[in-house]
N, C-alpha and C. Protein backbone atom coordinates (compact mmCIF):
# COMPACT_ATOMS: atom_id res chain seq x y z
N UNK A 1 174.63 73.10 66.45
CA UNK A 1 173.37 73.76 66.40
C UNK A 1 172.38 73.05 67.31
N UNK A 2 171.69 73.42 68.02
CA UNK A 2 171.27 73.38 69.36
C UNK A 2 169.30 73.47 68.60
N UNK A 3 168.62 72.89 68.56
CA UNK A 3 167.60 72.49 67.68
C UNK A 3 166.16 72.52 69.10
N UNK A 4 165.87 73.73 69.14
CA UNK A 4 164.73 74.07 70.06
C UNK A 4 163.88 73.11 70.04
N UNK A 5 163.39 72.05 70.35
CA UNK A 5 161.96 71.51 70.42
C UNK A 5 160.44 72.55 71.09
N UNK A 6 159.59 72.62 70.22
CA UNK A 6 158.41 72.59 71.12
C UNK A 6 157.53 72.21 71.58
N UNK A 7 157.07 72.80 73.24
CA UNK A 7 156.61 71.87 73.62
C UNK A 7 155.48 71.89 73.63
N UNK A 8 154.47 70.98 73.42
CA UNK A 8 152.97 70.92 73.51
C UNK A 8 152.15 70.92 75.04
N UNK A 9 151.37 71.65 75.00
CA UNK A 9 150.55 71.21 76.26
C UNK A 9 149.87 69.51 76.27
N UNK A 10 150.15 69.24 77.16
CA UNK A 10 149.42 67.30 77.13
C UNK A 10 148.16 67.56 77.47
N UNK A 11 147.34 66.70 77.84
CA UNK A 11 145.78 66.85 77.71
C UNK A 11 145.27 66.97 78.91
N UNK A 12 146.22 66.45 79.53
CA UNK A 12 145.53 67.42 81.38
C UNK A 12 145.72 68.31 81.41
N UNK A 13 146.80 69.51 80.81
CA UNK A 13 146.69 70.48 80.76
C UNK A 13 145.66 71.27 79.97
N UNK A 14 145.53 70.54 78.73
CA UNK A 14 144.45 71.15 78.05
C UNK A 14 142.87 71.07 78.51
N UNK A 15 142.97 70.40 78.90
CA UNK A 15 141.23 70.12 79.67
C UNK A 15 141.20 70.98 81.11
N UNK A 16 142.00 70.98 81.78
CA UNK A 16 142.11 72.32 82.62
C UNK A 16 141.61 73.63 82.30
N UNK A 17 142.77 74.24 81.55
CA UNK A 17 142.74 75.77 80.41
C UNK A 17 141.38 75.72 79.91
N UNK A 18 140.70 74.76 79.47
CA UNK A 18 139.36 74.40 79.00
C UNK A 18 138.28 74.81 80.08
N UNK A 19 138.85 74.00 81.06
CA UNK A 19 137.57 74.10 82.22
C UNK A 19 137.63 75.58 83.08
N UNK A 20 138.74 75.98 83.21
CA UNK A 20 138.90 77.35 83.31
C UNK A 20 138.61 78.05 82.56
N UNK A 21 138.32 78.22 81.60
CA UNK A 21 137.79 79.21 80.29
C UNK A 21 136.14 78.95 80.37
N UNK A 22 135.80 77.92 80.59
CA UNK A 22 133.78 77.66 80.74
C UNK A 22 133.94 78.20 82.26
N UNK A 23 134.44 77.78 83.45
CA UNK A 23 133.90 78.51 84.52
C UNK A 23 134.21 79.74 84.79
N UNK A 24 135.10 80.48 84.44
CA UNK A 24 135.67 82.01 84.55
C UNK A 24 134.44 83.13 83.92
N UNK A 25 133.76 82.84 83.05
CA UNK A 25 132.40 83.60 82.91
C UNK A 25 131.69 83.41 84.07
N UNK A 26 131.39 81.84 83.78
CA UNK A 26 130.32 81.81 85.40
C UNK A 26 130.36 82.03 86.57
N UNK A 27 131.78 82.36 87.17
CA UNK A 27 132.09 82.92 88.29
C UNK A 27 132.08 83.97 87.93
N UNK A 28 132.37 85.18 86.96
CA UNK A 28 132.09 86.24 87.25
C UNK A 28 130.64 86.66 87.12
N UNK A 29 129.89 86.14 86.35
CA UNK A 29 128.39 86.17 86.68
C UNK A 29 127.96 85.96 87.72
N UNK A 30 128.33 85.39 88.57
CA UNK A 30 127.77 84.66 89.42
C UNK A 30 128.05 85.98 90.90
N UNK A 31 129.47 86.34 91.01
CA UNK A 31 129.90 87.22 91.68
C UNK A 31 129.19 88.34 91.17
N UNK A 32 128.97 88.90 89.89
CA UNK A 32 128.01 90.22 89.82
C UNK A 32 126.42 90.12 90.29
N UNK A 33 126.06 88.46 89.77
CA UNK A 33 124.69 88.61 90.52
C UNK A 33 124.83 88.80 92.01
N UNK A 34 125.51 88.45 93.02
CA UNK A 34 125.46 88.57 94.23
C UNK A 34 126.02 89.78 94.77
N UNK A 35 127.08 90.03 94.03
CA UNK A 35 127.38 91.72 94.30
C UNK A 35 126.05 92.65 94.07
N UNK A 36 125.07 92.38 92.85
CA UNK A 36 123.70 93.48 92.90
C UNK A 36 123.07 92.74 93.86
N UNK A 37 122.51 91.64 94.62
CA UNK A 37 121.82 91.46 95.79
C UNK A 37 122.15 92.02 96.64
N UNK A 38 123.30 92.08 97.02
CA UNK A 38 123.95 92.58 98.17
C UNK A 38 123.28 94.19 98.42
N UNK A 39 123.65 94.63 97.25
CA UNK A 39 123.26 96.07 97.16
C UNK A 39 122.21 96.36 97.15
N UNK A 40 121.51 95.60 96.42
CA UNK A 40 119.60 95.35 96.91
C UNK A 40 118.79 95.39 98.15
N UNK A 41 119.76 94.77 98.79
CA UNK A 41 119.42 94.38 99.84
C UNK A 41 119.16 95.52 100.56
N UNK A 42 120.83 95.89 100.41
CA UNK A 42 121.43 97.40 101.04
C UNK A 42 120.30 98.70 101.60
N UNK A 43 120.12 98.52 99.68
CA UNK A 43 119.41 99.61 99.56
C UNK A 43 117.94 99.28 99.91
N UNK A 44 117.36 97.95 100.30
CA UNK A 44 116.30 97.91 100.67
C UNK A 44 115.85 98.19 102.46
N UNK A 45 117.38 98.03 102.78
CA UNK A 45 117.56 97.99 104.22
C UNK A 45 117.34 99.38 104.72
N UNK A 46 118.48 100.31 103.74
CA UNK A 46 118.07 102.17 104.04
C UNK A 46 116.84 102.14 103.88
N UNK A 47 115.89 101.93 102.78
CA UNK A 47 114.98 102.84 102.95
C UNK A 47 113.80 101.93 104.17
N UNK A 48 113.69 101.30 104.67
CA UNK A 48 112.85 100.42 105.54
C UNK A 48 113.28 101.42 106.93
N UNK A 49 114.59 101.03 106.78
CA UNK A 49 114.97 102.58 108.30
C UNK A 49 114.24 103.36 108.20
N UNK A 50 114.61 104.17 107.06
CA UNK A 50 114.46 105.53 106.73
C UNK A 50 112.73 105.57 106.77
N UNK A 51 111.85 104.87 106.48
CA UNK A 51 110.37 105.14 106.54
C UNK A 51 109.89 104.87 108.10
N UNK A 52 111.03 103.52 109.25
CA UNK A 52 110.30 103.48 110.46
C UNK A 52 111.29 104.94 111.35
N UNK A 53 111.86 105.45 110.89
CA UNK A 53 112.82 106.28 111.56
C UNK A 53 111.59 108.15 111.12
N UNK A 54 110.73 108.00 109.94
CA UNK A 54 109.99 109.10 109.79
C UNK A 54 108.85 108.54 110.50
N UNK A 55 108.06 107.38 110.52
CA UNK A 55 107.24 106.88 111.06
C UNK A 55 107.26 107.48 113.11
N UNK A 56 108.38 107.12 113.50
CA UNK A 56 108.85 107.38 114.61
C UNK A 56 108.75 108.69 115.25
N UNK A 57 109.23 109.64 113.84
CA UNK A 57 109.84 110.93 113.83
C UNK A 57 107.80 111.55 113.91
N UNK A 58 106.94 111.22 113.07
CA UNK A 58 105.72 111.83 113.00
C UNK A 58 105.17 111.40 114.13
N UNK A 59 105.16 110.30 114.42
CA UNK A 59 104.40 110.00 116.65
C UNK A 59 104.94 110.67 117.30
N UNK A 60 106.41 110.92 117.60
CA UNK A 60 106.87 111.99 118.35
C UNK A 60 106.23 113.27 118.43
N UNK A 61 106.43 114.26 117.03
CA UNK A 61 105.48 115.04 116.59
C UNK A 61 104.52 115.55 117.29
N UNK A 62 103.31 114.01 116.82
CA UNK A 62 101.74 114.15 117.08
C UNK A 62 102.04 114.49 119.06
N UNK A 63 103.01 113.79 119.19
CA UNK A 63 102.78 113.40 120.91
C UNK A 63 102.99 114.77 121.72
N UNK A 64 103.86 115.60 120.72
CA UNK A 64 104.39 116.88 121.48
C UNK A 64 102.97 117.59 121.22
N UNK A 65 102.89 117.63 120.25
CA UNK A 65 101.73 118.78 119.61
C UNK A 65 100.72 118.23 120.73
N UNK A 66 99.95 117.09 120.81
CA UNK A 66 99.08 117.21 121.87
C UNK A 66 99.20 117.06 123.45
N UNK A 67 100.35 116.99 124.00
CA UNK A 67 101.17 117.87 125.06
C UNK A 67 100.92 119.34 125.00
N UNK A 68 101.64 120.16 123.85
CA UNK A 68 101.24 121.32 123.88
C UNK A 68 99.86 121.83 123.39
N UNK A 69 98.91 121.23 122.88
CA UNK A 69 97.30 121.92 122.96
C UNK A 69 96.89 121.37 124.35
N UNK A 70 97.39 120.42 125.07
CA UNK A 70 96.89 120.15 126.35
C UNK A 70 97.31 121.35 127.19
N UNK A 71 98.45 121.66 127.49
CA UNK A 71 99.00 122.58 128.05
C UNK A 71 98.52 124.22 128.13
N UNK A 72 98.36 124.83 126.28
CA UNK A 72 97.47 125.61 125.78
C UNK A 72 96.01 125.89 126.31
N UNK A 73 95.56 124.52 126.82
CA UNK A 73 94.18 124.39 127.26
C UNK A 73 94.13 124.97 129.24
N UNK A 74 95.19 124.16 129.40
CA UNK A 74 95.39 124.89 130.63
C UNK A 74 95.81 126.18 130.96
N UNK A 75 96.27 126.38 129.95
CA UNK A 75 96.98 127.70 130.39
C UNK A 75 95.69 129.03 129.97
N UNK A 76 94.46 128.43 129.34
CA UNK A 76 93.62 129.28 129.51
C UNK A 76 92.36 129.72 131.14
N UNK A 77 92.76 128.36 131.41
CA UNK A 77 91.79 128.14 132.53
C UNK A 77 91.74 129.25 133.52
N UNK A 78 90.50 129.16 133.78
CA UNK A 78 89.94 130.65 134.66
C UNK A 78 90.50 130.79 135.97
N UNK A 79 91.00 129.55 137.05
CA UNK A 79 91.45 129.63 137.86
C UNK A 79 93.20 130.38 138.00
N UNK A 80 93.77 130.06 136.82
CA UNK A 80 95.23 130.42 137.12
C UNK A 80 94.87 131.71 136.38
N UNK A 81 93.39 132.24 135.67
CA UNK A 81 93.60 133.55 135.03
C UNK A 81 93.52 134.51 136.86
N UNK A 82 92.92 133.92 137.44
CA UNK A 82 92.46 134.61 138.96
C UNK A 82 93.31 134.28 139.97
N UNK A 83 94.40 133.37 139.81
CA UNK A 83 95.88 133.11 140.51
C UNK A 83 94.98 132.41 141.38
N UNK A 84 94.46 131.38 141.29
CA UNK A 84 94.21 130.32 142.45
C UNK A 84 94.40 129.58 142.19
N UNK A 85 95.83 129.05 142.85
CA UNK A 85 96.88 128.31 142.23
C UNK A 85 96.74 126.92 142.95
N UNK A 86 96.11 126.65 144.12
CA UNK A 86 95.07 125.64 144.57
C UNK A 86 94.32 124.65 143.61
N UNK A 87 93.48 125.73 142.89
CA UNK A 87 92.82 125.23 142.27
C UNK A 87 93.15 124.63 140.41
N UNK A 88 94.07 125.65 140.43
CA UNK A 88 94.47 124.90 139.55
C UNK A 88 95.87 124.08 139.68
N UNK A 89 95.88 123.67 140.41
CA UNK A 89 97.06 122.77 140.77
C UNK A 89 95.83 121.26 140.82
N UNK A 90 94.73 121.30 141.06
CA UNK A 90 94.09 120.39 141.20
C UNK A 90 93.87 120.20 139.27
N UNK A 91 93.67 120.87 138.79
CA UNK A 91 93.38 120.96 137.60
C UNK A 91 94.53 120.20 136.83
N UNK A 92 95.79 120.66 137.20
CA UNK A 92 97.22 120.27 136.83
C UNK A 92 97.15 118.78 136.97
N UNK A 93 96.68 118.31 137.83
CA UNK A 93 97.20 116.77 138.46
C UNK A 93 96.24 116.26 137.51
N UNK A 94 94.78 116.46 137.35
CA UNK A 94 93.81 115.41 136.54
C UNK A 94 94.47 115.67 134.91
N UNK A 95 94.77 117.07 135.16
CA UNK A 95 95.04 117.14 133.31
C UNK A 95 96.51 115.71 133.03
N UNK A 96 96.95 115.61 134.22
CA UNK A 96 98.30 114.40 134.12
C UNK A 96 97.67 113.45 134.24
N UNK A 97 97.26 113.16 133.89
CA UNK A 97 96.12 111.47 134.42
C UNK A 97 96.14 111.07 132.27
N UNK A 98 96.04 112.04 131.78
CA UNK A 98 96.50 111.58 130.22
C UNK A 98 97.64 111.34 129.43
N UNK A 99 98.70 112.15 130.12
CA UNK A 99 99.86 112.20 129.68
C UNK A 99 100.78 112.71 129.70
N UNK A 100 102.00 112.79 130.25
CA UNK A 100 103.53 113.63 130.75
C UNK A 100 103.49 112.54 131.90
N UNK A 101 104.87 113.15 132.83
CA UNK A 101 105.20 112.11 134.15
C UNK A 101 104.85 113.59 134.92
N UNK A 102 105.19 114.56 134.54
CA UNK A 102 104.78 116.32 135.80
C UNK A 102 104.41 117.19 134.62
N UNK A 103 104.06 118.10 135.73
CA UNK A 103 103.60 119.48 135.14
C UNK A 103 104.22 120.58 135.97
N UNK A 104 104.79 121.76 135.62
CA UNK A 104 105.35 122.83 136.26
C UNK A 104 104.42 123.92 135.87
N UNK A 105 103.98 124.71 137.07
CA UNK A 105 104.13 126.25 136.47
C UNK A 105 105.07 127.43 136.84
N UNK A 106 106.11 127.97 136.23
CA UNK A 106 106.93 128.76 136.53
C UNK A 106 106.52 130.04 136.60
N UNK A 107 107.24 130.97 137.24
CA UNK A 107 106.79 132.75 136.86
C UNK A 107 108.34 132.77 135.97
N UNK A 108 108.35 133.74 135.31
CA UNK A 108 109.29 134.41 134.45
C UNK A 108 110.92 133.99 134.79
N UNK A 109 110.99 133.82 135.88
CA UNK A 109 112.32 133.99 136.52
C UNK A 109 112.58 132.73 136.96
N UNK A 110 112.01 131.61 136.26
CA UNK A 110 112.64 130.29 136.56
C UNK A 110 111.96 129.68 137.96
N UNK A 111 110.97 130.65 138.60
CA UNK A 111 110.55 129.70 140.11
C UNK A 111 109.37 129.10 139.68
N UNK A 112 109.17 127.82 140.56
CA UNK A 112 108.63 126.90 139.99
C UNK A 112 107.11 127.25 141.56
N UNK A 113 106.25 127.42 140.78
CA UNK A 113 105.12 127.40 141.86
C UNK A 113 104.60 127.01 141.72
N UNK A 114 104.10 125.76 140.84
CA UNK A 114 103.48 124.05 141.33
C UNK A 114 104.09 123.57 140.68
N UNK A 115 104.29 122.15 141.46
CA UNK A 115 104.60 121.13 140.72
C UNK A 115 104.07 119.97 140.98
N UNK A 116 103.56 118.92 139.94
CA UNK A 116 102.68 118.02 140.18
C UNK A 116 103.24 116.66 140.99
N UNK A 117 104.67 117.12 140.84
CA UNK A 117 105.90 115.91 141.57
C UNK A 117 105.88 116.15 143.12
N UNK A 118 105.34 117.17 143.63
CA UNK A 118 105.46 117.41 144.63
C UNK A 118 103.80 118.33 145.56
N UNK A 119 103.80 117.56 146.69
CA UNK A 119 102.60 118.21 147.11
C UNK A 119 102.30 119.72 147.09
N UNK A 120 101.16 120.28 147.04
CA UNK A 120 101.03 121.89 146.86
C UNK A 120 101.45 122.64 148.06
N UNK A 121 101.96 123.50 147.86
CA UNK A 121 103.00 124.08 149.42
C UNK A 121 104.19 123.87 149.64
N UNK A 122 104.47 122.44 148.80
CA UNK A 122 105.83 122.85 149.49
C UNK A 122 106.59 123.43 149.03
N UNK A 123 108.12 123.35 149.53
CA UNK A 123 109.12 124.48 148.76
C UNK A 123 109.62 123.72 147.93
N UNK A 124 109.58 124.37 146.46
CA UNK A 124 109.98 123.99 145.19
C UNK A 124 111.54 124.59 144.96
N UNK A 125 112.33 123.73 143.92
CA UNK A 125 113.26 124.61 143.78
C UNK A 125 113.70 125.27 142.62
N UNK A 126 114.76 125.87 142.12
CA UNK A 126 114.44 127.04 140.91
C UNK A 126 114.53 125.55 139.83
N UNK A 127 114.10 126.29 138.34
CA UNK A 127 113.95 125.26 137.30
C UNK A 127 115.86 125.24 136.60
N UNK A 128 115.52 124.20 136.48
CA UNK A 128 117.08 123.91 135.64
C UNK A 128 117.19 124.60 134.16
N UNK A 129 116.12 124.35 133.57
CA UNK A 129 116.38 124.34 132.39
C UNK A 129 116.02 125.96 131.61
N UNK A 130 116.57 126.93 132.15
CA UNK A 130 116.16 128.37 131.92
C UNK A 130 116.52 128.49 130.62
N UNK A 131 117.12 127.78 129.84
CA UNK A 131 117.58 128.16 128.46
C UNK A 131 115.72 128.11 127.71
N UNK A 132 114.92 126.90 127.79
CA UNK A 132 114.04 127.22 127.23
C UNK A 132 112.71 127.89 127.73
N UNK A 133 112.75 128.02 128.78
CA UNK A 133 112.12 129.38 129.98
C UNK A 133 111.84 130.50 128.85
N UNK A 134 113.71 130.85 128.66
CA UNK A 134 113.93 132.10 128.17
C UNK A 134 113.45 132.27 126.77
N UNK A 135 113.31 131.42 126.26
CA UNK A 135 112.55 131.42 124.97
C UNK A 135 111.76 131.45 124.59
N UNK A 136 110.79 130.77 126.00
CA UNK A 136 109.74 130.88 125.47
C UNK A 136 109.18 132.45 126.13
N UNK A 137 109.88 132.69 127.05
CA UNK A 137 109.69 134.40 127.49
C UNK A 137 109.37 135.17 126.49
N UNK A 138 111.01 135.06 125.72
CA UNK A 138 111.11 135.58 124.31
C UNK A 138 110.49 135.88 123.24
N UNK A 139 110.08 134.62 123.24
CA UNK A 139 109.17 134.58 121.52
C UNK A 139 107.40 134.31 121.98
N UNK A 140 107.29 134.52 123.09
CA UNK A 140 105.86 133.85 123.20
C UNK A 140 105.68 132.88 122.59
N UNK A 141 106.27 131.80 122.43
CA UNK A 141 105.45 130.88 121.51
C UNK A 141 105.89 129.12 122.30
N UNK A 142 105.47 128.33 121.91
CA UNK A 142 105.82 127.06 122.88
C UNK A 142 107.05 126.59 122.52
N UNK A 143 107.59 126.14 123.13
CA UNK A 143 108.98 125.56 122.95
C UNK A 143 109.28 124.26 123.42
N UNK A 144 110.91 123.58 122.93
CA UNK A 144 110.88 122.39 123.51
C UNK A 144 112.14 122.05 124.03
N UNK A 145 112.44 121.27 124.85
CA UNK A 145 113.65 121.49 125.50
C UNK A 145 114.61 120.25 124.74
N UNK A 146 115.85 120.21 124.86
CA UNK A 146 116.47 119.06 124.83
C UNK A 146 116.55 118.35 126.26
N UNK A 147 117.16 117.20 125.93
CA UNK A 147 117.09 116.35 127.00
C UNK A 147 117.84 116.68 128.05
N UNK A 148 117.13 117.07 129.47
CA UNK A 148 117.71 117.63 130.55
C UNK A 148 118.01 116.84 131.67
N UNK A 149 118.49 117.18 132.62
CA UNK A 149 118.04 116.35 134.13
C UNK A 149 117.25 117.29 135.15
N UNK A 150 116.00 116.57 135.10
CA UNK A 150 114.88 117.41 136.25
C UNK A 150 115.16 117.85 137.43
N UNK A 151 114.77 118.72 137.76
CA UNK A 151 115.40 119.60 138.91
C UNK A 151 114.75 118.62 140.09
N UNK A 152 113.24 118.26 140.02
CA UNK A 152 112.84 117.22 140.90
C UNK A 152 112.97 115.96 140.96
N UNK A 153 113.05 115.47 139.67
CA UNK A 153 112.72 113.94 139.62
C UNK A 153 114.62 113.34 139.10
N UNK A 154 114.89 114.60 138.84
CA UNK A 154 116.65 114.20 138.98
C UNK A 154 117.19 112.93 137.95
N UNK A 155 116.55 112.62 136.98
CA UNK A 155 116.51 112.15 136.00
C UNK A 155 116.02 112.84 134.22
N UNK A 156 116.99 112.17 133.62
CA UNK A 156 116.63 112.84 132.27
C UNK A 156 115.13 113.29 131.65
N UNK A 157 115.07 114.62 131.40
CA UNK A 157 113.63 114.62 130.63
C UNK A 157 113.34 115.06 129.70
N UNK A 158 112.29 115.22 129.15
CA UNK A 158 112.56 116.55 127.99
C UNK A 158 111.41 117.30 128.44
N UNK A 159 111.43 118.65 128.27
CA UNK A 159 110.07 119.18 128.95
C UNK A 159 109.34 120.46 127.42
N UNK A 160 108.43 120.32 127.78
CA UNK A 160 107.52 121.43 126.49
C UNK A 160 106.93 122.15 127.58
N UNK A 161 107.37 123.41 126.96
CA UNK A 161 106.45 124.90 127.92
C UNK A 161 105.92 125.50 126.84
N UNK A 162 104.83 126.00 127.23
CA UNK A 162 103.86 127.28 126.32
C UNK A 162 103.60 128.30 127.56
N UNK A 163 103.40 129.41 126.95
CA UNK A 163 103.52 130.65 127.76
C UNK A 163 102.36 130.58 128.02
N UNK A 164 102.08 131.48 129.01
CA UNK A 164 100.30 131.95 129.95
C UNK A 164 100.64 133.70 129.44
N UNK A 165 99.76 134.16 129.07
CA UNK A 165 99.83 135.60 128.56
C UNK A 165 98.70 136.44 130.16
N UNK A 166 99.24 137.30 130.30
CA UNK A 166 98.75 138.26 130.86
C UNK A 166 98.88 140.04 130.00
N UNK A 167 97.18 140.41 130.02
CA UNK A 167 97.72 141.83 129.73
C UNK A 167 99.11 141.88 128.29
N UNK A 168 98.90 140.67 127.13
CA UNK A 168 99.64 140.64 126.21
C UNK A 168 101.27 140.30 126.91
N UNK A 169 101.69 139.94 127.49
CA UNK A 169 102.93 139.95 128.26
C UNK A 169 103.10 139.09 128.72
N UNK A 170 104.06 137.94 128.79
CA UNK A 170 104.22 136.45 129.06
C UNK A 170 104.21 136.60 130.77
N UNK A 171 103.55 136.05 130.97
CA UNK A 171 103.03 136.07 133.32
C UNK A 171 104.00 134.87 133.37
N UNK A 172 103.49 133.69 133.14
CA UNK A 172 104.23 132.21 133.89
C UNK A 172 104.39 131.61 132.23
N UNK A 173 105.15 130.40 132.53
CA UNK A 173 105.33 129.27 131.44
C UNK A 173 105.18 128.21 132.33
N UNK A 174 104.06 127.56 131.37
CA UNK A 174 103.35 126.10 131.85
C UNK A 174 104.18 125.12 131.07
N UNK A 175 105.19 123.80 131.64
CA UNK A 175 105.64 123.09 131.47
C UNK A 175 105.18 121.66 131.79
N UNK A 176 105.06 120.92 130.90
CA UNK A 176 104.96 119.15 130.80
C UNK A 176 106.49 118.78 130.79
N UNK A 177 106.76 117.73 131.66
CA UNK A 177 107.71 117.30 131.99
C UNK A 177 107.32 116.18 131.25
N UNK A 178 108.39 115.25 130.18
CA UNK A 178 108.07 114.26 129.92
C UNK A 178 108.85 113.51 129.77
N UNK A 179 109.12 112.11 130.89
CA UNK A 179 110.05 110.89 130.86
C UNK A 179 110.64 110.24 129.77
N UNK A 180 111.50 109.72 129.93
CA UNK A 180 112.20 108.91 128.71
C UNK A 180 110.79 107.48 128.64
N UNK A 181 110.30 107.44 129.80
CA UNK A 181 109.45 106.19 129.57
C UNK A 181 108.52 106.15 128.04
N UNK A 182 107.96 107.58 128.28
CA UNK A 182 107.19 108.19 127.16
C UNK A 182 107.57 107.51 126.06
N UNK A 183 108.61 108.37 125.84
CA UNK A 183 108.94 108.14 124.53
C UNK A 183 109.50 106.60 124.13
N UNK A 184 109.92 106.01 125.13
CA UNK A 184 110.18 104.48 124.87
C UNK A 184 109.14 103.67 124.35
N UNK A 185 107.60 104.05 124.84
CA UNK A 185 106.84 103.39 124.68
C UNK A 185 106.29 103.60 123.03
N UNK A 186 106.31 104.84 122.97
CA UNK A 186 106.43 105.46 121.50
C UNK A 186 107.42 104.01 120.45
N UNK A 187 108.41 103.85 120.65
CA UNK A 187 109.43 103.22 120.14
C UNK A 187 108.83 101.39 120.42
N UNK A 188 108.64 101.35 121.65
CA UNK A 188 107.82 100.08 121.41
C UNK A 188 106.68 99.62 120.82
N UNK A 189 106.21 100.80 120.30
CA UNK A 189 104.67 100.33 119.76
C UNK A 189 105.12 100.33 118.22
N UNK A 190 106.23 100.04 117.81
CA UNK A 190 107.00 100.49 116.33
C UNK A 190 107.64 99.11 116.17
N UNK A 191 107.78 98.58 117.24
CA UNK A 191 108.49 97.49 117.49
C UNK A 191 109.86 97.30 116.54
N UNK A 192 110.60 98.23 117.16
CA UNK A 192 112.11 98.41 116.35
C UNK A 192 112.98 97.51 117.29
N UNK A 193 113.78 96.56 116.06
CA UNK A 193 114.88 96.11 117.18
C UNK A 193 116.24 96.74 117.27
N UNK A 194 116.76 96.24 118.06
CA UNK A 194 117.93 96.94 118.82
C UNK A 194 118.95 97.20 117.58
N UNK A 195 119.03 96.19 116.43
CA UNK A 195 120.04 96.46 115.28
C UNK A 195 119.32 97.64 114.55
């Protein structure tokens, strides 16, 4: 008969099992407190975006809207109501002295008969961006382009046209051409970094 002994744990073992049983709470406490920071954090990080990303989103906004009442303003002016396109081409250039990089005025069909990028007279060439031309043909109402490449300045832009009404009937669309600079500066005055 073969008489099993058992065996006892000795006391280094037991003071181990011991010390593992007091720190195994505190590491998992310890891992849940830092797992909810983490997420704290997280979630403190979205919404800080999320308010300079609406912050961003409302200057843009303001910047178009007074682009287009600038534009609106021109497009009432008495000289282009009497086609003296001279004169208001002079009008065009000071109204840019506040804000856009050009100004276009198109007739219906995409031709561009001033442009502030280029001296008065010369030969202009057709507008690139007829998709929002046509819309604003369309709907009479101002529109805005996505980001294009300028037919003159041959670099990306985004441009806002509002219609010129004649006799109730859209005559030309007055366009602000406006640089990526623009809007960069927009973004620098927010002072967002690159992450």
């Amino acid at each position: 008969m073969q008489i099993w002994r058992r065996h006892t744990l000795g006391i280094q073992a037991r003071l181990t099992m011991l010390a593992l049983m007091t720190a195994l709470p505190l590491v998992v406490l310890a891992s849940f407190a830092i797992l909810r920071t983490v997420d704290d954090q997280r979630a403190q990080l979205q919404r800080d975006v999320r308010e300079r990303v609406e912050n961003l989103l409302s200057d843009v906004d303001r910047q178009i809207s007074a682009i287009q009442a600038e534009l609106r303003v021109l497009a009432l002016s008495p000289s282009l109501r009497a086609d003296d396109f001279l004169a208001f081409d002079r009008q065009m250039r000071e109204a840019l002295k506040i804000q856009g990089t050009s100004i276009v005025l198109l007739d219906t069909k995409a031709q561009q008969l001033i442009n502030t990028n280029r001296p008065f007279g010369e030969p202009l060439p057709r507008a690139i961006n007829s998709e929002m031309l046509d819309r604003v043909v369309e709907t009479g109402k101002p529109q805005i382009s996505g980001l294009i490449i300028g037919a003159v300045l041959r670099r990306p832009v985004l441009t806002v046209g509002v219609p010129v009404f004649r006799n109730g009937k859209v005559a030309y669309v007055l366009v602000m051409v406006v640089g990526p600079e623009i809007l960069s500066a927009l973004l620098q005055e927010h002072d967002l970094s690159a992450d």
